[in-house]
Protein backbone atom coordinates (compact mmCIF):
# COMPACT_ATOMS: atom_id res chain seq x y z
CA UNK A 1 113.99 74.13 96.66
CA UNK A 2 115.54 76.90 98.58
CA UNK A 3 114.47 78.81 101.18
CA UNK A 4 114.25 81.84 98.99
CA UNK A 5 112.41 79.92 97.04
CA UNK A 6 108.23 80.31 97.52
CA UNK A 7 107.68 78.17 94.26
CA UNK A 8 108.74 77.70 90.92
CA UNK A 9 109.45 81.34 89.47
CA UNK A 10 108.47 82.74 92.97
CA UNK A 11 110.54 84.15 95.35
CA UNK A 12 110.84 85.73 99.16
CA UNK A 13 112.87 88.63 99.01
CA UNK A 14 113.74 89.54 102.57
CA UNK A 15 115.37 92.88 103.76
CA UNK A 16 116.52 93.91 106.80
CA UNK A 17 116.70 97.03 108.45
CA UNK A 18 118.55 98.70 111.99
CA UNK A 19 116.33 101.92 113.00
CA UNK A 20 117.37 103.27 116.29
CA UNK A 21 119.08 100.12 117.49
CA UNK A 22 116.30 97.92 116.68
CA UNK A 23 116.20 95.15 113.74
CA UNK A 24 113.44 94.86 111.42
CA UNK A 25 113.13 92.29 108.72
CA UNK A 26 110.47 92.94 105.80
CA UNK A 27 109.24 90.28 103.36
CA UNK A 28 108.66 91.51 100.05
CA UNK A 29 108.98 89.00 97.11
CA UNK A 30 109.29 89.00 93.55
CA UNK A 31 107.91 86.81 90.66
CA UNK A 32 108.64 85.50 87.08
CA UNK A 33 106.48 86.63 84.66
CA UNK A 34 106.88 85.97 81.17
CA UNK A 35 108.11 89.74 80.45
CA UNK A 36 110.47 89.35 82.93
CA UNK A 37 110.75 90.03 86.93
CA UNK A 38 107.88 91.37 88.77
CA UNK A 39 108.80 92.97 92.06
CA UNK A 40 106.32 92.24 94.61
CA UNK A 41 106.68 95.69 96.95
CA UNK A 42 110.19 96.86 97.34
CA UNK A 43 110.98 97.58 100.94
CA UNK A 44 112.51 100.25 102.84
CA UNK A 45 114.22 103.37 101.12
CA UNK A 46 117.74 102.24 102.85
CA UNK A 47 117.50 98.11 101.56
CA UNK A 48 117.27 99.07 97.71
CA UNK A 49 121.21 97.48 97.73
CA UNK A 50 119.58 94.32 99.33
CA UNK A 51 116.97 94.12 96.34
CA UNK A 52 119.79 93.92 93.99
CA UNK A 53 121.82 91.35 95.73
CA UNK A 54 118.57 89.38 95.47
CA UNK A 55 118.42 90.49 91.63
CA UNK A 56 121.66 89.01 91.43
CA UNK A 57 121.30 86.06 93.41
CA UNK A 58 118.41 84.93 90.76
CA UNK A 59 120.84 85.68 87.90
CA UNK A 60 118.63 89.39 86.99
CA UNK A 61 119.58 92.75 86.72
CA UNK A 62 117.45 95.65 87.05
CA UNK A 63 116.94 95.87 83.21
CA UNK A 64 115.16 92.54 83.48
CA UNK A 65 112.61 93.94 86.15
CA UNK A 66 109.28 94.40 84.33
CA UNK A 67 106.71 95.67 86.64
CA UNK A 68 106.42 96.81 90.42
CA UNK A 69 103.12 95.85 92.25
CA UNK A 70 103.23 98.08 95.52
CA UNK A 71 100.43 96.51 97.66
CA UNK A 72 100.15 99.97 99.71
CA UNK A 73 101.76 103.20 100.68
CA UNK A 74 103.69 102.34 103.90
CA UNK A 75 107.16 102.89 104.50
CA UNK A 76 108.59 99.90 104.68
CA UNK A 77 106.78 98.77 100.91
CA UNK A 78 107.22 101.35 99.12
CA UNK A 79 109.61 103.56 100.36
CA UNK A 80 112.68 102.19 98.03
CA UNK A 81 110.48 103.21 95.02
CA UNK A 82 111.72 106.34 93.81
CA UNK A 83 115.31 104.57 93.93
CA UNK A 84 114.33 101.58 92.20
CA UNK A 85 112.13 103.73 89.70
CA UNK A 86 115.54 105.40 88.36
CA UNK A 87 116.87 101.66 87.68
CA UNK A 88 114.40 100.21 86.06
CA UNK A 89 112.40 100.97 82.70
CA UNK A 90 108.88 99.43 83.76
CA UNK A 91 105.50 100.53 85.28
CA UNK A 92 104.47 100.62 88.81
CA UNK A 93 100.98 99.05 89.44
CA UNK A 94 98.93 99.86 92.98
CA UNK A 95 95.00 99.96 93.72
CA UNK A 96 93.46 102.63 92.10
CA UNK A 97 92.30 103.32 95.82
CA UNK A 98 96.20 103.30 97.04
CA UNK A 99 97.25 104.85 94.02
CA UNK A 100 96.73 108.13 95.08
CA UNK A 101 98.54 107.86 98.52
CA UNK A 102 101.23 106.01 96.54
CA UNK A 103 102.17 108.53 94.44
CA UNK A 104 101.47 111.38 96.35
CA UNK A 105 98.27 112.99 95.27
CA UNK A 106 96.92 112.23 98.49
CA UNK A 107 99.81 112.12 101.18
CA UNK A 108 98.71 110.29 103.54
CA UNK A 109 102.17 111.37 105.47
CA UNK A 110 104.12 115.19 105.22
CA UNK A 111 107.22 113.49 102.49
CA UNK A 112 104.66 111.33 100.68
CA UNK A 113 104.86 113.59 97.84
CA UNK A 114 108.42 113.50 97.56
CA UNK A 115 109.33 110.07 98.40
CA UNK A 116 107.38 108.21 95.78
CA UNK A 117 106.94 108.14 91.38
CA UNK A 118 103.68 108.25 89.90
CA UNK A 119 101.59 104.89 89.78
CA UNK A 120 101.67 103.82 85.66
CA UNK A 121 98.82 101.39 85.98
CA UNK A 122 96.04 101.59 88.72
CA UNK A 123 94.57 97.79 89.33
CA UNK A 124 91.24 96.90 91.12
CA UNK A 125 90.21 93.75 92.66
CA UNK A 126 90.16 90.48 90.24
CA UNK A 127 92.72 91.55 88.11
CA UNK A 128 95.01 88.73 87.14
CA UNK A 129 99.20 88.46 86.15
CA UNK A 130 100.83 85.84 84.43
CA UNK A 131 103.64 84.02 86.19
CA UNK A 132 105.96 81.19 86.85
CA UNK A 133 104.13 80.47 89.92
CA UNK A 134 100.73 80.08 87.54
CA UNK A 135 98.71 83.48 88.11
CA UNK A 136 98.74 85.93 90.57
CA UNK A 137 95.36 87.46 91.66
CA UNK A 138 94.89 90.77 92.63
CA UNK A 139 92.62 90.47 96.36
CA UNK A 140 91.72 93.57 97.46
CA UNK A 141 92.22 93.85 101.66
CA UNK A 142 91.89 97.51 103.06
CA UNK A 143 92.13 97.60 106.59
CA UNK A 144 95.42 98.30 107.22
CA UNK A 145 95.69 100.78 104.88
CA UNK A 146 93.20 102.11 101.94
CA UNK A 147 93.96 100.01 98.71
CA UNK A 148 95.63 97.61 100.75
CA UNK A 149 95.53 94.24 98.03
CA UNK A 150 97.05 91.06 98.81
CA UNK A 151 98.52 88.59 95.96
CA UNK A 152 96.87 85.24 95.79
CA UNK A 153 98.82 82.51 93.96
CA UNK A 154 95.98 79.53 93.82
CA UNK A 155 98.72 77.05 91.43
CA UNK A 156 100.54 77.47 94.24
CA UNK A 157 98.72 77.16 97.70
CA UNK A 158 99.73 80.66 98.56
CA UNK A 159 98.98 83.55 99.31
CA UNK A 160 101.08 86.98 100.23
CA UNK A 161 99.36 88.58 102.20
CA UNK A 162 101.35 92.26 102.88
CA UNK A 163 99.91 93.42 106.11
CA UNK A 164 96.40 91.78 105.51
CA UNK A 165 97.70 89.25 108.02
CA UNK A 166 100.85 88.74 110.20
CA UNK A 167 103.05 86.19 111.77
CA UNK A 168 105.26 88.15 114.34
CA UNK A 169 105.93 84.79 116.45
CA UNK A 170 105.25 82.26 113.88
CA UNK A 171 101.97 82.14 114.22
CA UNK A 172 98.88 83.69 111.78
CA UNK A 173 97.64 86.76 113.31
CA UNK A 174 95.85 89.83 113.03
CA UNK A 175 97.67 92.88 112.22
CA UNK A 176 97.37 96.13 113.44
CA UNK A 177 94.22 98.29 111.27
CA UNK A 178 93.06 101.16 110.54
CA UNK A 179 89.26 100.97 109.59
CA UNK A 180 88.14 97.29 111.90
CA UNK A 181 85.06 97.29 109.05
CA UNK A 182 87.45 97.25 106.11
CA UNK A 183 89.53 94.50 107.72
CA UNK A 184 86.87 92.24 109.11
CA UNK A 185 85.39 92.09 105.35
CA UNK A 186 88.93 91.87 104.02
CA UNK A 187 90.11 88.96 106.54
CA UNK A 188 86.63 87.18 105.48
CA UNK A 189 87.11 87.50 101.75
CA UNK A 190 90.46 85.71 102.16
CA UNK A 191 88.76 83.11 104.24
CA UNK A 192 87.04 82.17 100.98
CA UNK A 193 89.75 81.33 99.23
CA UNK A 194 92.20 78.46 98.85
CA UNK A 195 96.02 78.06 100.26
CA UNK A 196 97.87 76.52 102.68
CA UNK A 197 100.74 78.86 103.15
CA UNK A 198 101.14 82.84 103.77
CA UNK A 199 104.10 85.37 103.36
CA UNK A 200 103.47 87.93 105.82
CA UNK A 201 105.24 91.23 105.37
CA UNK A 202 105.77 90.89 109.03
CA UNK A 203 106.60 87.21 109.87
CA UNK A 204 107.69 85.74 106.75
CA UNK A 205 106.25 82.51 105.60
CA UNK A 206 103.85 80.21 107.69
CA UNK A 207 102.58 76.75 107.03
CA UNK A 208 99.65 78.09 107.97
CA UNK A 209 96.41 79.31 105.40
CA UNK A 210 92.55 79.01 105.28
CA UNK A 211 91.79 76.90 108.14
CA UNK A 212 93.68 79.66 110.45
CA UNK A 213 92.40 82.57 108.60
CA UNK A 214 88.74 80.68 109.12
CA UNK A 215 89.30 81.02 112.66
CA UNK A 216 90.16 84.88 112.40
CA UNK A 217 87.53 85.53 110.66
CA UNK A 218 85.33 83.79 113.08
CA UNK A 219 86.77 85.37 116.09
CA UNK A 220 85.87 89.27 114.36
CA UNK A 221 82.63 88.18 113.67
C-alpha cells in the first residue's frame, strides 16, 4: 500500500500551501464510493490544481467526482469549493448546523458569501455512505467550529478526524476550539468509538486512536 493510500478505496489527499513565507500542509482525503469519488473536504482556494493531480494520480477526472462532504466552513476545507463546484456535476453535503456558514447564509467571516456554493444535501449525525473503505459514518464534533463532523471508517480502524483532533508534532492532540462544552462532549463521543489510526487535518495520519483520545477525554473531564 502506498502512502497515499489510507485503505482500500481510501485515500490522503495532501495539499500544501506558502502564505506569507510560511508552509502549510492540509490533509483532506477522498474515498471510493460506488457512484464514484467522494471528496472528503477540498482544501485551500489556491491547491484546487493539487486536487486534480491527486484526481489523476488515482486514474479520475473531475467528471468521476460524485459528492463533496465539507466537514466545516474554514478556509483551508472549504475554500477551493466554488472552484471545484464549476468542475464537477455532484452535490455538496455539510451538517445541517454548518450548512448555513458553508454556503453563506450565515457568514461566519465578511467573503463567506461569496467564496462558497450552496450545500445540496444537509447531513446530521449517524448518517452513513457507502465506500471502498466499508462505510463512512457521519460523527458529529462541534467545537472547533459549529457543524464540525468527523468521518469514522469502523472496516477500517480509522477515523478522520478534520480539526476534532490534531497531530502538529506527531502526536494526538487537542486542537484549538471555539465552544470548550461542544468539544469536551465531542472529544468524548469519539472516545466511544473504535480505531486505531487518525487523519488529522493538521498532522496527517497517526498510529494513534481510542486509547489516546481516552486519555483526552479524561484530561477535559
Amino acid at each position: 500500500m502506498d502512502l497515499a493510500e489510507l485503505s482500500s478505496g481510501l485515500y490522503a489527499f495532501p495539499q500544501t500551501i506558502v502564505h506569507e513565507g510560511t508552509e502549510y500542509t492540509y490533509h483532506p482525503a477522498a474515498a471510493e464510493t460506488p457512484r464514484g469519488l467522494a471528496l472528503l473536504d477540498v482544501g485551500h482556494p489556491n491547491a484546487v490544481e493539487q486536487v486534480e493531480s491527486h484526481l489523476e494520480n488515482r486514474g479520475y477526472g473531475w467528471d468521476d467526482v460524485s459528492a463533496v462532504v465539507v466537514t466545516h466552513q474554514d478556509n483551508d476545507h472549504a475554500g477551493g469549493l466554488a472552484q471545484i463546484a464549476d468542475r464537477i456535476d455532484a452535490p455538496v453535503y455539510a451538517h445541517e448546523r454548518a450548512a448555513p456558514h458553508v454556503d453563506g447564509r450565515e457568514p461566519l467571516l465578511d467573503y463567506d458569501a461569496e467564496r462558497y456554493p450552496p450545500v445540496d444535501v444537509e447531513i446530521v449525525d449517524g448518517v452513513r455512505f457507502r465506500t471502498g473503505a466499508g462505510p463512512m459514518e457521519v460523527v458529529f464534533t462541534p467545537g472547533h467550529a459549529p457543524g464540525h463532523v468527523s468521518l469514522y471508517f469502523p472496516d477500517a480502524d480509522l477515523l478522520v478526524a478534520a480539526d476534532a483532533l490534531a497531530a502538529p508534532d506527531g502526536e494526538l492532540v487537542l486542537p484549538k476550539v471555539a465552544d470548550e462544552d461542544d468539544a469536551r462532549d465531542s472529544v468524548a463521543r469519539l472516545a466511544d468509538l473504535d480505531f486505531e489510526r487518525t487523519l488529522c487535518y493538521h498532522g496527517g495520519l497517526v498510529e494513534a486512536g481510542t486509547d489516546r483520545v481516552r486519555e483526552l477525554a479524561e484530561s477535559l473531564r
